[in-house]
N, C-alpha and C. Protein backbone atom coordinates (compact mmCIF):
# COMPACT_ATOMS: atom_id res chain seq x y z
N UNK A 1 58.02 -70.72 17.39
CA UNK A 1 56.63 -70.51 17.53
C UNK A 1 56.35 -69.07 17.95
N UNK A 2 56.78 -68.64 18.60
CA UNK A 2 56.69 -67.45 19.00
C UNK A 2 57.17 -65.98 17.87
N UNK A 3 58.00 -66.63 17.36
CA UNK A 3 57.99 -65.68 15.71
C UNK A 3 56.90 -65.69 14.86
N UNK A 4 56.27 -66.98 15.42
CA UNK A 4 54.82 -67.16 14.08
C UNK A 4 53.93 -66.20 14.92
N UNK A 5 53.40 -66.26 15.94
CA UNK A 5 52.81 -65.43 16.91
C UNK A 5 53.11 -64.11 16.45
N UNK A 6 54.50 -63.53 16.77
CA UNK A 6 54.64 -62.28 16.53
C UNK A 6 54.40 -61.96 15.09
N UNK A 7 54.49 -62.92 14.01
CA UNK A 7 54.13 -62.89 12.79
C UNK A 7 52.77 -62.06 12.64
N UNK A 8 51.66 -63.15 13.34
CA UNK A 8 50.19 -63.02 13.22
C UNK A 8 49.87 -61.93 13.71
N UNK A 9 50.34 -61.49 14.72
CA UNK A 9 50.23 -60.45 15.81
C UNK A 9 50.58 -59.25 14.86
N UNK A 10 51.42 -59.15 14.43
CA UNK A 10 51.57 -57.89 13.46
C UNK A 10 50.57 -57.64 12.24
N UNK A 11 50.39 -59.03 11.58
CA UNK A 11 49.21 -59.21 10.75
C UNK A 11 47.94 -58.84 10.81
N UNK A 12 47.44 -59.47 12.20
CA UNK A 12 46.46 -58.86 12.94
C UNK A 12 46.39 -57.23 13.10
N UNK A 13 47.40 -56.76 13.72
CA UNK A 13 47.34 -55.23 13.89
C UNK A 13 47.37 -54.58 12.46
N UNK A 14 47.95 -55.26 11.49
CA UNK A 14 48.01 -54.57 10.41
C UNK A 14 46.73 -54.36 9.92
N UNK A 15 46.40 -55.80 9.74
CA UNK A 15 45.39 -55.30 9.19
C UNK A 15 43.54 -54.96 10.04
N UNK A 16 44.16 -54.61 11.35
CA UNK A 16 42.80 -54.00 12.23
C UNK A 16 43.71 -52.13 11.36
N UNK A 17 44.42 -51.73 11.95
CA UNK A 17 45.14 -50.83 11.23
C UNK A 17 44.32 -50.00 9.96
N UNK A 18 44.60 -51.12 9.13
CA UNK A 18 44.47 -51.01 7.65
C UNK A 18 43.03 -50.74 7.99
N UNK A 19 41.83 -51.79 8.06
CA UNK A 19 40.64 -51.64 8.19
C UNK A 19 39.48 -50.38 8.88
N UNK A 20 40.77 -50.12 10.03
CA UNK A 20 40.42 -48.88 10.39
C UNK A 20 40.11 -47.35 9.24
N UNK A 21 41.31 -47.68 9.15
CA UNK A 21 41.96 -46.24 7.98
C UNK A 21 40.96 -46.51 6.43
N UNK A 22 40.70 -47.57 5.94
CA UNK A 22 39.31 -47.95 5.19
C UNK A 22 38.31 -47.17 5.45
N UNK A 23 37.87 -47.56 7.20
CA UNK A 23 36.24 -47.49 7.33
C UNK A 23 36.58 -45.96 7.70
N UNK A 24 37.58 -44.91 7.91
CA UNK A 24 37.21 -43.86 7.83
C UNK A 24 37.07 -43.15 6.58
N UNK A 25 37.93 -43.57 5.85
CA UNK A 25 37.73 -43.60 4.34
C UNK A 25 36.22 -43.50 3.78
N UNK A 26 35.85 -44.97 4.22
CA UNK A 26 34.61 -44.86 3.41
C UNK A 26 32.91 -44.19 4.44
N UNK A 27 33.94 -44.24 5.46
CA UNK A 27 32.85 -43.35 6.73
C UNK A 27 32.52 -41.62 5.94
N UNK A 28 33.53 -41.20 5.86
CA UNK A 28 34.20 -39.54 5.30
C UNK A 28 33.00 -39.64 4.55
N UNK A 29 33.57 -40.64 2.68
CA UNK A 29 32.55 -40.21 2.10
C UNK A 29 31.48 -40.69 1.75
N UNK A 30 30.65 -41.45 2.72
CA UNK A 30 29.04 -41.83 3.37
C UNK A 30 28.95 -39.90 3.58
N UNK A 31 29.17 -40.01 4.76
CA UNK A 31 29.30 -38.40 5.17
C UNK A 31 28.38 -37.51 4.27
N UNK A 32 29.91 -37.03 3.19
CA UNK A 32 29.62 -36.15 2.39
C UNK A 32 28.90 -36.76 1.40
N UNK A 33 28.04 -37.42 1.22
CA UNK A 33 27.05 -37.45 0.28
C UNK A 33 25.76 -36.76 0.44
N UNK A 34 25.74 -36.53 1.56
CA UNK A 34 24.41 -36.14 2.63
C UNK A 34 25.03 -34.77 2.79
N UNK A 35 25.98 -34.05 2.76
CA UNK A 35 26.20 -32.90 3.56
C UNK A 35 26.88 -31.90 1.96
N UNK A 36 26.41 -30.61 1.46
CA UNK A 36 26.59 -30.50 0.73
C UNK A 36 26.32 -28.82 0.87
N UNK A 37 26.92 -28.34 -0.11
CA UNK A 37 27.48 -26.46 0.17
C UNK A 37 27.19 -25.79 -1.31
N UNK A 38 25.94 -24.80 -1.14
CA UNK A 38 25.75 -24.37 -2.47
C UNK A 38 25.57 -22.53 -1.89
N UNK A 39 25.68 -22.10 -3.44
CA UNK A 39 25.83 -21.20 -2.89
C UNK A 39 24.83 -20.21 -4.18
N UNK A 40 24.19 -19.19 -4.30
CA UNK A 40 22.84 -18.44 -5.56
C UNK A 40 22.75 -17.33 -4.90
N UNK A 41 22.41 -16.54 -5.67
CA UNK A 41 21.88 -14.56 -5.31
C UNK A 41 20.30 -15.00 -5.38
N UNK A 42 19.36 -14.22 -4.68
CA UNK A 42 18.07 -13.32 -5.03
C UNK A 42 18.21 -12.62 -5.35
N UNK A 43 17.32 -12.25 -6.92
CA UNK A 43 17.16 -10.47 -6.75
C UNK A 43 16.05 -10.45 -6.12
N UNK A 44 16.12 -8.92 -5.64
CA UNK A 44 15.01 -8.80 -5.29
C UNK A 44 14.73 -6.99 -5.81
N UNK A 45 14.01 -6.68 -6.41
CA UNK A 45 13.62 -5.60 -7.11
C UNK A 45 12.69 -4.32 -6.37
N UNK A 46 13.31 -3.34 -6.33
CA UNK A 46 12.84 -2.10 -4.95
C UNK A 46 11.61 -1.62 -6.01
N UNK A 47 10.50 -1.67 -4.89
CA UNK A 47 9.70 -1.28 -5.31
C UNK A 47 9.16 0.62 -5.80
N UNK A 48 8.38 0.89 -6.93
CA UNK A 48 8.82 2.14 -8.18
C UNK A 48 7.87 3.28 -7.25
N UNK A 49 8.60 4.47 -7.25
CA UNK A 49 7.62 5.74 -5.94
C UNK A 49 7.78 6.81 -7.39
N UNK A 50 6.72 6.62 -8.27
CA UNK A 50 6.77 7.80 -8.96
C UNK A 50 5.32 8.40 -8.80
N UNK A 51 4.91 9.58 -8.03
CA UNK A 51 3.78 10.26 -7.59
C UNK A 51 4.15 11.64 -7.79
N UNK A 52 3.14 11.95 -8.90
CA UNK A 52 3.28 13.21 -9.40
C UNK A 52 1.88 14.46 -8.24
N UNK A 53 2.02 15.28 -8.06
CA UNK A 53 0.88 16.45 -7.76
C UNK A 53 1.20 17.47 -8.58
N UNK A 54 -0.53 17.51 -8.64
CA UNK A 54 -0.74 18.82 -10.15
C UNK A 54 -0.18 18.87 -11.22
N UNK A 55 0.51 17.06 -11.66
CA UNK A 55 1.71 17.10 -13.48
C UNK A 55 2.82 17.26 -12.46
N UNK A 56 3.58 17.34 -10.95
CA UNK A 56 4.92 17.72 -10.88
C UNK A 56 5.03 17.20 -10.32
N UNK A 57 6.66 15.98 -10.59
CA UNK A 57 6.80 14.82 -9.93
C UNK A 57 7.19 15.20 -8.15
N UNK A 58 6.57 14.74 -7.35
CA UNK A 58 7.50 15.14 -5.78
C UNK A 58 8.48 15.02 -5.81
N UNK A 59 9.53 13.92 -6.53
CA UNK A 59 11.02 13.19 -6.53
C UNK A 59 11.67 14.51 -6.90
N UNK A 60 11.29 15.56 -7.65
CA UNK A 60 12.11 16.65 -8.56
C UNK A 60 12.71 18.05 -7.57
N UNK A 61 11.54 18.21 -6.35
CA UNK A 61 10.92 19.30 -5.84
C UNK A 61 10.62 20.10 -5.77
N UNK A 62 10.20 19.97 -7.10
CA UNK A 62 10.13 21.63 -7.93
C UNK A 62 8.59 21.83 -7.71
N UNK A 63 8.19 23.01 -7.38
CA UNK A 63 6.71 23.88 -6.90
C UNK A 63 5.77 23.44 -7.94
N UNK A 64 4.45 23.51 -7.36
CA UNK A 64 3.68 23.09 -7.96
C UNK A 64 2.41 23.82 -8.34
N UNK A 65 1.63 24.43 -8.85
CA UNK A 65 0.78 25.29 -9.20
C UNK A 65 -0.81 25.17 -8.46
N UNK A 66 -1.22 25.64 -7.79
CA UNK A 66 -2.56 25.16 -7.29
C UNK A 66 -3.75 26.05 -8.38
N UNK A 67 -4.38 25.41 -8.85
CA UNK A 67 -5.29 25.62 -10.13
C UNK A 67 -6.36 26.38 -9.13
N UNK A 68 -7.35 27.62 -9.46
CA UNK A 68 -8.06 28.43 -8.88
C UNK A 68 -9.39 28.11 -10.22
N UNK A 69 -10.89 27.84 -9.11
CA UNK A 69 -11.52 27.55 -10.03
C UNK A 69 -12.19 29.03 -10.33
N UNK A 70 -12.57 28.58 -11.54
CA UNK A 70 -13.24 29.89 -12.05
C UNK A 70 -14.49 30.58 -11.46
N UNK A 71 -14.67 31.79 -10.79
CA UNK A 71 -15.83 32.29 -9.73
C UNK A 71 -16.00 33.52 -10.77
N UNK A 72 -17.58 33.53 -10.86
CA UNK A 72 -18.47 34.61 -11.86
C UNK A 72 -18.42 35.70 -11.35
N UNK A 73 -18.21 36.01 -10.32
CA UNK A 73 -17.84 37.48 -10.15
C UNK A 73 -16.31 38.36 -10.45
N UNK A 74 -15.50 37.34 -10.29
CA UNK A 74 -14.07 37.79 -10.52
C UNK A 74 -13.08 37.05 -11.79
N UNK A 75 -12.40 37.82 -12.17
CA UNK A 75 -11.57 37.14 -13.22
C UNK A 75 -10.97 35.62 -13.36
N UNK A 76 -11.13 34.85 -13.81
CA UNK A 76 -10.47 33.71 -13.81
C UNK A 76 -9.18 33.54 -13.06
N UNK A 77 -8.99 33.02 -12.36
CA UNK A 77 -7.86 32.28 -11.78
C UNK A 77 -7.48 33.78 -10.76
N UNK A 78 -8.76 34.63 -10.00
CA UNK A 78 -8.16 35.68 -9.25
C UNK A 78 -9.65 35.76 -8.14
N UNK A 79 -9.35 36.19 -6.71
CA UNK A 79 -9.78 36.49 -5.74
C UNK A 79 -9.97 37.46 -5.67
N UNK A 80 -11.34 37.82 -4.58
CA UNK A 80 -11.68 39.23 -3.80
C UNK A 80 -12.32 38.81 -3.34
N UNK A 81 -12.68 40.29 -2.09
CA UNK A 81 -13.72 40.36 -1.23
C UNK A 81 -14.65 39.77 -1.16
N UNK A 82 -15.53 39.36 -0.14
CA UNK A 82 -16.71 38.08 -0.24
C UNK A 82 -16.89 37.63 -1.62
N UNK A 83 -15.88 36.58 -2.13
CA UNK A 83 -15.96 35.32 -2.72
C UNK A 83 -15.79 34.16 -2.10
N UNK A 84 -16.27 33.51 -2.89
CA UNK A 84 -15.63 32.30 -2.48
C UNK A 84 -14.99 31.17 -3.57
N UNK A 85 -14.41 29.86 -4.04
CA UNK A 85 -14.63 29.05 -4.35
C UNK A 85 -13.37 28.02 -4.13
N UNK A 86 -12.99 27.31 -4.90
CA UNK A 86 -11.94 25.60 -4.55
C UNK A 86 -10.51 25.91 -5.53
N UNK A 87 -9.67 25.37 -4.75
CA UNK A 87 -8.39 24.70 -5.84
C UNK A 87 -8.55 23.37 -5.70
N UNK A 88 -7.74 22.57 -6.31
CA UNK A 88 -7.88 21.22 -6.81
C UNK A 88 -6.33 21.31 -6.22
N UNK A 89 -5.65 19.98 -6.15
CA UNK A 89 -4.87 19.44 -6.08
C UNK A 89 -5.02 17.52 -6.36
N UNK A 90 -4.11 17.22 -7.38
CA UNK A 90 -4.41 15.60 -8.00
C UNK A 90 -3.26 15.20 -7.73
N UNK A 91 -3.38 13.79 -7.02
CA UNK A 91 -2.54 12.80 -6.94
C UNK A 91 -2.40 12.17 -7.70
N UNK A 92 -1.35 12.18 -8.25
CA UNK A 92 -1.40 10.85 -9.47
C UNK A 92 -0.41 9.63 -9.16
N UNK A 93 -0.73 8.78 -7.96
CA UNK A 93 0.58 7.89 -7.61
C UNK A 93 0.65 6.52 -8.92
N UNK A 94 0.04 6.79 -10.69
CA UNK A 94 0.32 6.10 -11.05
C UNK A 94 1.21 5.07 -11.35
N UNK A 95 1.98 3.66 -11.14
CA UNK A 95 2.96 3.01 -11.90
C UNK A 95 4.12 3.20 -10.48
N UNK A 96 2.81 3.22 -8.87
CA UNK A 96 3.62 3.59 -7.72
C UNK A 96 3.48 1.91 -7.25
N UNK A 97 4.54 1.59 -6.18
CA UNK A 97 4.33 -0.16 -6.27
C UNK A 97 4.45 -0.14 -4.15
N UNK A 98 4.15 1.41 -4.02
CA UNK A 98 3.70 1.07 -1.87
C UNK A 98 2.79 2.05 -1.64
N UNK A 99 2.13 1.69 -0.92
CA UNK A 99 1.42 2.51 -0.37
C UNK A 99 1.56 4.31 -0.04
N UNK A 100 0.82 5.09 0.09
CA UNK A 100 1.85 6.07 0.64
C UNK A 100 0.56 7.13 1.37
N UNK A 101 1.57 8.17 2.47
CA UNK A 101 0.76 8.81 3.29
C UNK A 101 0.84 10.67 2.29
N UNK A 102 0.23 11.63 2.57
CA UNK A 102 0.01 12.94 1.81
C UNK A 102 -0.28 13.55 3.00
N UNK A 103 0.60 15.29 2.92
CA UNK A 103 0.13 16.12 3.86
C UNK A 103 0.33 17.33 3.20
N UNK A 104 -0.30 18.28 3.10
CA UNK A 104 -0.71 19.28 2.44
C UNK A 104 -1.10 20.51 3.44
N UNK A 105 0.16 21.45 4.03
CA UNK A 105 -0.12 22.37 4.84
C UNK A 105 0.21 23.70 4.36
N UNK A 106 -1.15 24.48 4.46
CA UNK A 106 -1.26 25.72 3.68
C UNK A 106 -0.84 26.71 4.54
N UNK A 107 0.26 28.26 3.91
CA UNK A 107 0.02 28.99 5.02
C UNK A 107 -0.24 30.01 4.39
N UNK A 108 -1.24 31.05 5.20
CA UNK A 108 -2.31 32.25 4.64
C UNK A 108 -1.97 33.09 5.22
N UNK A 109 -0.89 32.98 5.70
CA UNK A 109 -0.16 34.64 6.21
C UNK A 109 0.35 35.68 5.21
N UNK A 110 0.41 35.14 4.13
CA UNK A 110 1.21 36.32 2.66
C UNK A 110 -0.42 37.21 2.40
N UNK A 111 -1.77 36.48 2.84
CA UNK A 111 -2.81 37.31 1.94
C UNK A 111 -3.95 37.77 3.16
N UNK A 112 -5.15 38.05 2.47
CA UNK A 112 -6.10 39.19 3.91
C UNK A 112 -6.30 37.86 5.13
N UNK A 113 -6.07 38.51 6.23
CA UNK A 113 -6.52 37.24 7.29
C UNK A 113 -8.19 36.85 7.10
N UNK A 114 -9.18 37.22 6.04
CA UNK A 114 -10.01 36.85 6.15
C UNK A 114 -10.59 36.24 4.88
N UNK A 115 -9.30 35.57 4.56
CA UNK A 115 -9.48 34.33 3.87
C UNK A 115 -9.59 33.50 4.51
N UNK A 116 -10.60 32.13 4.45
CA UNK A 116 -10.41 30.76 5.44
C UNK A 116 -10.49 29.78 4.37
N UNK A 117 -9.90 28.14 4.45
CA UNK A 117 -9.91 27.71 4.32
C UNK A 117 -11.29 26.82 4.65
N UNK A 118 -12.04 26.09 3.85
CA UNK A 118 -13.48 25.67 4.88
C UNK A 118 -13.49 24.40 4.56
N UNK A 119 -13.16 23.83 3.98
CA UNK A 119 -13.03 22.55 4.03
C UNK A 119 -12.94 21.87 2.86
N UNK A 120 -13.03 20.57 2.65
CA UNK A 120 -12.34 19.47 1.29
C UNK A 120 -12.87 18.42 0.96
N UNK A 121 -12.45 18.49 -0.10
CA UNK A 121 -13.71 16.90 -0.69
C UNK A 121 -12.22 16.14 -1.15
N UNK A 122 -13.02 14.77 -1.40
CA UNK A 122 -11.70 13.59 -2.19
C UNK A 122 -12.94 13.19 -3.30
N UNK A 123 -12.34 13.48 -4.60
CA UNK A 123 -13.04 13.05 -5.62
C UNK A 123 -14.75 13.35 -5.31
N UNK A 124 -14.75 14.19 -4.87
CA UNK A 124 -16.08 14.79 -5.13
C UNK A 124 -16.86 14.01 -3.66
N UNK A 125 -16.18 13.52 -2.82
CA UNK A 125 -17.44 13.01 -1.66
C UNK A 125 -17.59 13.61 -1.22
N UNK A 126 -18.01 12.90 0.78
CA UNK A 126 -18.16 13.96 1.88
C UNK A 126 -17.04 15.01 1.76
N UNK A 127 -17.97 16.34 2.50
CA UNK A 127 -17.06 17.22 2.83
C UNK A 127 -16.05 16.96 4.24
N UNK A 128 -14.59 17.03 4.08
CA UNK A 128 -13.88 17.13 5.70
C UNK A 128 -13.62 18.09 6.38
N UNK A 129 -13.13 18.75 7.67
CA UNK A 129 -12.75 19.57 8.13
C UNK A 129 -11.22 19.79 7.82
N UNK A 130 -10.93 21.22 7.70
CA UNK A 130 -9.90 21.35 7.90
C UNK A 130 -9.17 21.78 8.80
N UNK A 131 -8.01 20.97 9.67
CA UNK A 131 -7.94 21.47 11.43
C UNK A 131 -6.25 21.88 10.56
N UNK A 132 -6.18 23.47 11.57
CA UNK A 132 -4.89 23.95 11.48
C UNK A 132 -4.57 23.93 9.67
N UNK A 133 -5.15 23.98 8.67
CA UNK A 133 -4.77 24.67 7.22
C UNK A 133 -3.81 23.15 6.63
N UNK A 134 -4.51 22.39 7.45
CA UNK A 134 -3.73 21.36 6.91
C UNK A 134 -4.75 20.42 6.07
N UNK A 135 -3.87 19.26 5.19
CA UNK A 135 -4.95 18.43 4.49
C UNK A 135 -4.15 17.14 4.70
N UNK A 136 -4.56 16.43 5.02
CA UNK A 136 -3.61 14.62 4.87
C UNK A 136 -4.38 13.88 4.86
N UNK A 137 -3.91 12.67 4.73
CA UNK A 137 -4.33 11.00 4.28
C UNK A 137 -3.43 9.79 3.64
N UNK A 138 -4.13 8.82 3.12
CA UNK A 138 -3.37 7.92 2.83
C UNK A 138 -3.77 7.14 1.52
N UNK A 139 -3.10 7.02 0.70
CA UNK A 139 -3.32 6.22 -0.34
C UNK A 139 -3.27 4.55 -0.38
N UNK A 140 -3.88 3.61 0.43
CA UNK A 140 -3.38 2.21 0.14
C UNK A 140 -3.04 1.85 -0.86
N UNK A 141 -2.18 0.70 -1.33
CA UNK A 141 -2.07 -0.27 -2.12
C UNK A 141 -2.87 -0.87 -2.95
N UNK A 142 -3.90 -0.44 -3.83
CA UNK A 142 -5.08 -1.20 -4.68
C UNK A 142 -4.58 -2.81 -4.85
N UNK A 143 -3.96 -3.56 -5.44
CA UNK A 143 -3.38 -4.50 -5.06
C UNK A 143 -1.63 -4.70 -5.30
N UNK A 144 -1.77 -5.79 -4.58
CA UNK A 144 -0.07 -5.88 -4.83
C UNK A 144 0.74 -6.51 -5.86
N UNK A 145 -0.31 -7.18 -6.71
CA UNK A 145 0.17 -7.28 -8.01
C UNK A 145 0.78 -6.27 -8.87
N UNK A 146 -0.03 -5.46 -8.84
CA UNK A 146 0.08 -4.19 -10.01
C UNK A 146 0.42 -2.83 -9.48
N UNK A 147 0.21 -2.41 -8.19
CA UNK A 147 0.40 -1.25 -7.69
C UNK A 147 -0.56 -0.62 -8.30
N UNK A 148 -0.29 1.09 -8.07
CA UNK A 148 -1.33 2.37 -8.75
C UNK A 148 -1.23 1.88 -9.99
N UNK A 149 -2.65 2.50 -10.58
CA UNK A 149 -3.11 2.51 -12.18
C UNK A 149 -3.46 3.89 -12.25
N UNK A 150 -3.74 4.45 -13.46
CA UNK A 150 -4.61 5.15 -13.97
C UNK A 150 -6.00 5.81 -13.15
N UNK A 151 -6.74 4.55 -12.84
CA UNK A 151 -7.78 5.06 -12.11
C UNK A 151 -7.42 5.29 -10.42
N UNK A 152 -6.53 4.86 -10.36
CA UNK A 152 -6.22 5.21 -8.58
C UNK A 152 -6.03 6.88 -8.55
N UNK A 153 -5.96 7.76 -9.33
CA UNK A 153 -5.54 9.15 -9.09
C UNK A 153 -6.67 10.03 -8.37
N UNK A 154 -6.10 10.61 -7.17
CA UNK A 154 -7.30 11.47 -6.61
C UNK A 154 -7.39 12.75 -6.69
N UNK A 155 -8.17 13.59 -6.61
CA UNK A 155 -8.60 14.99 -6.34
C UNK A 155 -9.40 15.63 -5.24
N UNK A 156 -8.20 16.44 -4.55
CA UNK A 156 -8.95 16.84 -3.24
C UNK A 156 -9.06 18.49 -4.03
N UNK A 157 -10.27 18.69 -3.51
CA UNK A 157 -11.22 19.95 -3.95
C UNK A 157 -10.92 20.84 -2.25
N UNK A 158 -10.06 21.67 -2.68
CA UNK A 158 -9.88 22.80 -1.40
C UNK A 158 -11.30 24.19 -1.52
N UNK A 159 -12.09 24.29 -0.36
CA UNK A 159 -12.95 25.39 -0.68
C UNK A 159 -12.41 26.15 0.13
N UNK A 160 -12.42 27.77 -0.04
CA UNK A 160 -11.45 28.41 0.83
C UNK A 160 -13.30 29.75 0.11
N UNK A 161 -12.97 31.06 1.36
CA UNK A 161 -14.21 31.62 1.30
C UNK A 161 -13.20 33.12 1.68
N UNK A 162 -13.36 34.30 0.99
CA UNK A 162 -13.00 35.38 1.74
C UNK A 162 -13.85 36.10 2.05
N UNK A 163 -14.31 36.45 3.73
CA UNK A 163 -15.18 36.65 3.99
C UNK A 163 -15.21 38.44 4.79
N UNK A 164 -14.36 38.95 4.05
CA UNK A 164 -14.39 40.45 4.58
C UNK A 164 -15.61 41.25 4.40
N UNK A 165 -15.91 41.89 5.38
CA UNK A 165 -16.83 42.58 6.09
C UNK A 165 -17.03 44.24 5.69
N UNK A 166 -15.49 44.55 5.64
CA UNK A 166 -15.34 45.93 5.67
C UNK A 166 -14.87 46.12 4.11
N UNK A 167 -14.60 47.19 4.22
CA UNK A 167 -13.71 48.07 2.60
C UNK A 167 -12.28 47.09 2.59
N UNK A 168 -11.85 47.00 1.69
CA UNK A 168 -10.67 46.64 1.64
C UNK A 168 -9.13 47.91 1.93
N UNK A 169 -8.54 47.93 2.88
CA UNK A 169 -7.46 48.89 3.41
C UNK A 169 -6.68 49.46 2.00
N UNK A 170 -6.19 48.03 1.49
CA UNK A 170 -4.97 48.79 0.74
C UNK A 170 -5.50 47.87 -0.45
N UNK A 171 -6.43 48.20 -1.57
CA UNK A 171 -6.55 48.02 -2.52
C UNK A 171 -5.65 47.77 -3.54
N UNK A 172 -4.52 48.37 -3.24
CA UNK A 172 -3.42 48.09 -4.53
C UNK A 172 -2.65 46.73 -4.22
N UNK A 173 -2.91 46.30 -3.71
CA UNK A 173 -2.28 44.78 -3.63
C UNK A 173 -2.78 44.32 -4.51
N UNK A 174 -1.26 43.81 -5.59
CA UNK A 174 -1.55 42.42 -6.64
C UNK A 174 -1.65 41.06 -6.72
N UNK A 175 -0.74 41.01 -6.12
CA UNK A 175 -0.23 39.35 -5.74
C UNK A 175 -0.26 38.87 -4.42
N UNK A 176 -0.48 37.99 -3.63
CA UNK A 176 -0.24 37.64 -2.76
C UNK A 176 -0.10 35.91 -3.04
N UNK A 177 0.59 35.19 -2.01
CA UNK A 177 1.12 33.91 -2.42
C UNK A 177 0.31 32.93 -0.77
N UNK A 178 -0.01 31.76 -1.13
CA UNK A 178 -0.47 30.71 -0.60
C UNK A 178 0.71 29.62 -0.51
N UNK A 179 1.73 29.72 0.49
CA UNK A 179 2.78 28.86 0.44
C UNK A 179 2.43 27.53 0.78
N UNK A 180 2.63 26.26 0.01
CA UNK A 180 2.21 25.19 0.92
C UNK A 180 3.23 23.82 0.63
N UNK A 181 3.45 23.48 1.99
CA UNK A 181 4.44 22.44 2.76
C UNK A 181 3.90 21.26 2.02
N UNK A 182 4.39 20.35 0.99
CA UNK A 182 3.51 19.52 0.60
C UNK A 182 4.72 17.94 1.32
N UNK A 183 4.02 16.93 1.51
CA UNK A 183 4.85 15.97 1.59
C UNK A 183 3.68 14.64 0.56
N UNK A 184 4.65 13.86 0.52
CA UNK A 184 4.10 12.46 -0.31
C UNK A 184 5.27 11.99 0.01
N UNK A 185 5.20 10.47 0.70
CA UNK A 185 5.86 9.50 1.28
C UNK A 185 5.45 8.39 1.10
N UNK A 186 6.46 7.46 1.33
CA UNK A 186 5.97 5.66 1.60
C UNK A 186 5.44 5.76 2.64
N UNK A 187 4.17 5.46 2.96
CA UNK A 187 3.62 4.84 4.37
C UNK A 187 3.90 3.11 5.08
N UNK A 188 4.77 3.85 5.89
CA UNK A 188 5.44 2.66 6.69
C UNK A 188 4.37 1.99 7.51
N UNK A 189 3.79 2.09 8.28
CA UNK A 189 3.10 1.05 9.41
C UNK A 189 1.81 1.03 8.76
């Protein structure tokens, strides 16, 4: 009797054993039906900074021409003594996909100190001040579908006045140069 016992007794353990090693079996894959590992890329596509001033892309950094409007007393595209009139400078951030900030700092040390700068229009509005020979602003985002178009391009109208008083010293001066610091950037904040 006691062999039948130890019989059952092994039987028993066997198969608690066995049943065990089953239900982790089929525990495992309950489990992993629910628990699962994938793996895909985003693209994601950098948005396009092509902003040209005056026809010349900024990206290139090649100089850019400031256009002199035509004044009835003096030759086309040339200055003197009490005149006055504007250069233009155009933004064209067409086919641009962020926002961006513009700073435009003139320096008038190459020509007579009594040239001034007097102030600036955007597309023909109010007039602004100009503090320190500088010009800046910001272009927003028209929307974020499409970025700049065509019609987003601006024109700031520079009026500058030479307002000398006296004879001019040294008449034989030809050239003199208007150096200017231009930036065009993404506007971050």
């Amino acid at each position: 009797m006691k062999e039948k016992y130890k019989l059952k007794d092994k039987a028993l353990k066997f198969i608690v054993v066995y049943s065990l090693i089953c239900l982790t079996f089929i525990a495992s894959y309950t489990f992993s039906r629910y628990v699962d590992t994938t793996s895909g890329t985003y693209q994601i596509s950098v948005a396009k900074f092509n902003v040209k001033v005056n026809g010349t892309s900024v990206t290139d950094g090649k100089e850019f021409n400031l256009i002199l409007s035509p004044n009835s007393n003096t030759h086309n595209d040339k200055i003197a003594p009490h005149t006055n009139g504007y250069f233009e400078i155009e933004i064209d951030p067409t086919g641009t996909e962020v926002s961006l900030e513009y700073q435009f700092i003139f320096n008038l040390n190459n020509i007579d100190a009594d040239v001034e700068l007097k102030n600036y229009t955007i597309n023909d509005g109010a007039p602004n001040n100009i503090v320190d020979n500088t010009v800046s602003g910001e272009l927003k985002l028209p929307t974020v579908e499409h970025g700049f178009t065509e019609s987003d391009k601006i024109k700031i109208k520079v009026n500058w006045e030479w307002t000398n008083n006296e004879d001019i010293v040294n008449p034989t001066i030809d050239n003199t140069n208007i150096s200017v610091k231009s930036t065009v950037r993404q506007k971050i904040n």
